[in-house]
Protein backbone atom coordinates (compact mmCIF):
# COMPACT_ATOMS: atom_id res chain seq x y z
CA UNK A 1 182.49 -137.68 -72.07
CA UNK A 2 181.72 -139.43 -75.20
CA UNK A 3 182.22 -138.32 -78.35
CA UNK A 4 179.60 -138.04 -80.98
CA UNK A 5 178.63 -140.93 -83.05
CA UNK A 6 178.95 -138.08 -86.29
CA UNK A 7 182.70 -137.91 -85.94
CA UNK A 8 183.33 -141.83 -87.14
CA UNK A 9 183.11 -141.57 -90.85
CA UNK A 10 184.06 -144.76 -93.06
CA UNK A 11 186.83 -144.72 -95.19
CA UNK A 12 185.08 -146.27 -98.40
CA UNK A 13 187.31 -148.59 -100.48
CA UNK A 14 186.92 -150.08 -104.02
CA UNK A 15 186.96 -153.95 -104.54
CA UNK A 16 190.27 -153.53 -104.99
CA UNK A 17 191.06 -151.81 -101.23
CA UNK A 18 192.06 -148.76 -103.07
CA UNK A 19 189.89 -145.67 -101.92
CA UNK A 20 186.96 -144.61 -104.18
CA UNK A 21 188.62 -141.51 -104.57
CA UNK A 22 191.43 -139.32 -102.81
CA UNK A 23 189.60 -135.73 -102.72
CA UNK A 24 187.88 -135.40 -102.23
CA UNK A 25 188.33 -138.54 -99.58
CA UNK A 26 185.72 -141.34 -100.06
CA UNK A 27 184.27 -140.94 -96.58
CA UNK A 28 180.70 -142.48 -95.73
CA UNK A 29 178.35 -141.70 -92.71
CA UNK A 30 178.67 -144.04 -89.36
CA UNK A 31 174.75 -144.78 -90.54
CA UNK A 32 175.58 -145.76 -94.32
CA UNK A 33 178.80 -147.55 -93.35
CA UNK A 34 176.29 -149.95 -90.95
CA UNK A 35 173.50 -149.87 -93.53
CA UNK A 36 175.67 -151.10 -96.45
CA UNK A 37 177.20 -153.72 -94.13
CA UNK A 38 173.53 -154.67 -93.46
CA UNK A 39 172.97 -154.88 -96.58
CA UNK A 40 175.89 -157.31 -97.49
CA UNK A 41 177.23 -154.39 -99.35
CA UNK A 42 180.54 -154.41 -98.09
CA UNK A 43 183.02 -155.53 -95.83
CA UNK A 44 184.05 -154.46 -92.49
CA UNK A 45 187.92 -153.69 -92.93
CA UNK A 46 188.89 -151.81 -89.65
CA UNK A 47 186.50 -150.82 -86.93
CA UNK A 48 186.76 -147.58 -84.37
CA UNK A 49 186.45 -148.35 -80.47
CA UNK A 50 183.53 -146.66 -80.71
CA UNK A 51 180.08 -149.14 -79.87
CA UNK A 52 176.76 -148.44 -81.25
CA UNK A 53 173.91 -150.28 -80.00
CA UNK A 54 169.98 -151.23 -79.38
CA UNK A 55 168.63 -153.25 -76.88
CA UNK A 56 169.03 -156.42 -78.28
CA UNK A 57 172.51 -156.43 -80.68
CA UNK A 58 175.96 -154.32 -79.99
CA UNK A 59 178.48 -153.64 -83.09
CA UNK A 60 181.58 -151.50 -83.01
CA UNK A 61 181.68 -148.76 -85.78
CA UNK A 62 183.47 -149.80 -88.73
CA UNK A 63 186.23 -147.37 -89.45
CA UNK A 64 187.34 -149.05 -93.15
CA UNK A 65 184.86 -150.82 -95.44
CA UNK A 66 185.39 -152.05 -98.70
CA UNK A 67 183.28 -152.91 -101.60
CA UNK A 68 182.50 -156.52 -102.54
CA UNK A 69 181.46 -155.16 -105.69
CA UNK A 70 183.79 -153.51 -108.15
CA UNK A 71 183.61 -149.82 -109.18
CA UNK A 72 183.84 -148.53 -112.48
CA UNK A 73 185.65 -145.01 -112.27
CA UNK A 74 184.90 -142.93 -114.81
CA UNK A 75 187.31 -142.20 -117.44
CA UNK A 76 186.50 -138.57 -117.88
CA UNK A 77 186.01 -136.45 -114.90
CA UNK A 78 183.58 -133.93 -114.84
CA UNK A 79 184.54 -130.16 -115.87
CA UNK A 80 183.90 -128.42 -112.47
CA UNK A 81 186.33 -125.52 -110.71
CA UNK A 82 187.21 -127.58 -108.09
CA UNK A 83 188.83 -130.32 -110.66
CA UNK A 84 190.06 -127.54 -112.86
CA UNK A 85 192.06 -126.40 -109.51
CA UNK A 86 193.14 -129.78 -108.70
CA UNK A 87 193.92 -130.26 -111.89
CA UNK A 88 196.85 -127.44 -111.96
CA UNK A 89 197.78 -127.60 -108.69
CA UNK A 90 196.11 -125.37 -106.82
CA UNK A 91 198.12 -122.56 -108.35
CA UNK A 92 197.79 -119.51 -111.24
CA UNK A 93 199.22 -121.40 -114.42
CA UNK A 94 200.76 -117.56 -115.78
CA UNK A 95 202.32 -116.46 -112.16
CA UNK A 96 202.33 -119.48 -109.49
CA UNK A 97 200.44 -118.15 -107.07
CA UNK A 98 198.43 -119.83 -104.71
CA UNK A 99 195.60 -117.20 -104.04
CA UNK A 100 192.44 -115.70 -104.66
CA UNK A 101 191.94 -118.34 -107.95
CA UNK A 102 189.50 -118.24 -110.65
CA UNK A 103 190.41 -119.65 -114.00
CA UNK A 104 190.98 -117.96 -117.12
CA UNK A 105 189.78 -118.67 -120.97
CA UNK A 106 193.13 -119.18 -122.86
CA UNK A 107 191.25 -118.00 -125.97
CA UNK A 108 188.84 -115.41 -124.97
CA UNK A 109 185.43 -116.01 -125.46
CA UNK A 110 184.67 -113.13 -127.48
CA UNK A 111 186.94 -114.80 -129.84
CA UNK A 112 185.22 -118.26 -129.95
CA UNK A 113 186.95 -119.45 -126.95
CA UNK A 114 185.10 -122.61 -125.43
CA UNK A 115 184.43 -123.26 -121.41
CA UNK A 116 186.36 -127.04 -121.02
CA UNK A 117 189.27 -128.77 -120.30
CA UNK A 118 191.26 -127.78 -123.47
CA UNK A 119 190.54 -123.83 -123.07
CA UNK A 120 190.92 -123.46 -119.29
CA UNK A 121 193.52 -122.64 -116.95
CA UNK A 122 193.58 -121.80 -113.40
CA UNK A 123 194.75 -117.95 -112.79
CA UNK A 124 195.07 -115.90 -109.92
CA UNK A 125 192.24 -113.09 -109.82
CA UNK A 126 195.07 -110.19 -110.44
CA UNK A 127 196.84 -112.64 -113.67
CA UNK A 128 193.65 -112.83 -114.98
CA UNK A 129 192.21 -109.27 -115.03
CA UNK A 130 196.29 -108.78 -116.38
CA UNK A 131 195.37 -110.44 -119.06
CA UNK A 132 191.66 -110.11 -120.24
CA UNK A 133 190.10 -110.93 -123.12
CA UNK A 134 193.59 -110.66 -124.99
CA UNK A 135 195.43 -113.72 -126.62
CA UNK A 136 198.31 -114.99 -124.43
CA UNK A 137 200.82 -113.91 -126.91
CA UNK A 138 198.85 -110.27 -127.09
CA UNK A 139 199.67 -110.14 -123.30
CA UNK A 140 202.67 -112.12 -123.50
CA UNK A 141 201.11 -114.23 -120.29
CA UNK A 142 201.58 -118.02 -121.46
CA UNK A 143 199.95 -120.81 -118.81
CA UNK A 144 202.76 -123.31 -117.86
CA UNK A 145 201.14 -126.50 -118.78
CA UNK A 146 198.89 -126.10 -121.61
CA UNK A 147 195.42 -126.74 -120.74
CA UNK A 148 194.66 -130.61 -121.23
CA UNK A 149 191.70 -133.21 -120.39
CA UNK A 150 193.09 -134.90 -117.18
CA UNK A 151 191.89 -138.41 -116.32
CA UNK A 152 190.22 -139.30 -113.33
CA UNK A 153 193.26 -141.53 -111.97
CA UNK A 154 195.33 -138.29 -112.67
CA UNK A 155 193.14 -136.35 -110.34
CA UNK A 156 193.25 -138.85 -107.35
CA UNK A 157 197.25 -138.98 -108.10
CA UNK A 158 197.57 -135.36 -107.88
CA UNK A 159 194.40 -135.43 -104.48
CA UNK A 160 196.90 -137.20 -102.49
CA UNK A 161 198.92 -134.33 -102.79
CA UNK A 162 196.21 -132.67 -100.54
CA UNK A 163 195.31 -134.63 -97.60
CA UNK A 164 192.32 -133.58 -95.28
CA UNK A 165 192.63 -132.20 -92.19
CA UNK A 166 191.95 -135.45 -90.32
CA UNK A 167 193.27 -139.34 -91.21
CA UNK A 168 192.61 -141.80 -88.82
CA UNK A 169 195.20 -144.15 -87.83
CA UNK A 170 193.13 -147.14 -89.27
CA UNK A 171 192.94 -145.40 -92.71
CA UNK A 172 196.94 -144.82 -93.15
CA UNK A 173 197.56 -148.05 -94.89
CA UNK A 174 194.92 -147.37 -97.80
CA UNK A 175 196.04 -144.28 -98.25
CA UNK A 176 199.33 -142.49 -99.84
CA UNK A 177 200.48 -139.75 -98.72
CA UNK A 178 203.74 -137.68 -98.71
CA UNK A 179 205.75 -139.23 -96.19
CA UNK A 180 206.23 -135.80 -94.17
CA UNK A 181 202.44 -135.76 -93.90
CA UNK A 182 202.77 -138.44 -91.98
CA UNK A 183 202.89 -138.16 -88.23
């Protein structure tokens, strides 16, 4: 039995074969890999086994593409949870915990405290309701890295840290991963 067409996704690289972003992974649809190569958008890096076809034309689906045209990335990521987490690591910046996250206002906002980059830190649900709306020297709780503004190259360093369940053997040599990640 065949498998579905759906389960081909294109690893999308920049101009410069590095991948638009690590995580999450720059993945495109079988259907806007083909468009874009259509469309002279890109170029056909790797291809699966996998055939697609019509009655008059037959094209195996590409597994890598690459831009022709150069990406900008932007400088300064957006301020989302998800980034926040990736940010720190995935873990509570007061205990080092790796569950139940949520972040935490380093100075409260009933004192002024601001939601961004400079006033957030990721905290595990219990570190946080430890703390409150209290100053970090009022509940002697002190993050580990002091909340900063990461750049967007610092995410996708610290994304490769956190590969996705499933790399296809065409994609390994665009991508960076821990060498025990590696099978």
């Amino acid at each position: 039995m065949l498998a579905s067409a759906e389960k081909f996704p294109a690893l999308v690289l920049n101009a410069d074969y590095r991948p638009l972003s690590y995580f999450p992974l720059s993945l495109w649809s079988w259907q806007d890999a083909l468009k874009s190569v259509f469309l002279n958008r890109v170029d056909i890096v790797s291809e699966y086994d996998r055939v697609v076809h019509s009655p008059s034309f037959e094209m195996r689906l590409p597994s890598v593409i690459c831009l022709k045209r150069y990406i900008q990335q932007d400088k300064r990521p957006a301020f989302t949870r998800f980034n926040l987490f990736l940010r720190d690591g995935f873990r509570c910046q007061y205990c080092g915990s790796l569950d139940d996250l949520t972040f935490d206002h380093v100075l409260p906002r009933r004192l002024g405290g601001q939601t961004s980059w400079e006033n957030i830190t990721t905290a595990c649900a219990p570190c946080n309701m430890r703390k409150g709306g209290r100053l970090t020297r009022e509940a002697h709780m002190f993050p580990e890295v002091k909340p900063y503004i990461p750049t967007m190259q610092l995410l996708n360093e610290k994304g490769r840290g956190f590969p996705p369940n499933y790399l296809h053997e065409s994609w390994r040599d665009f991508l960076y991963w821990d060498a025990e990640l590696e099978e």
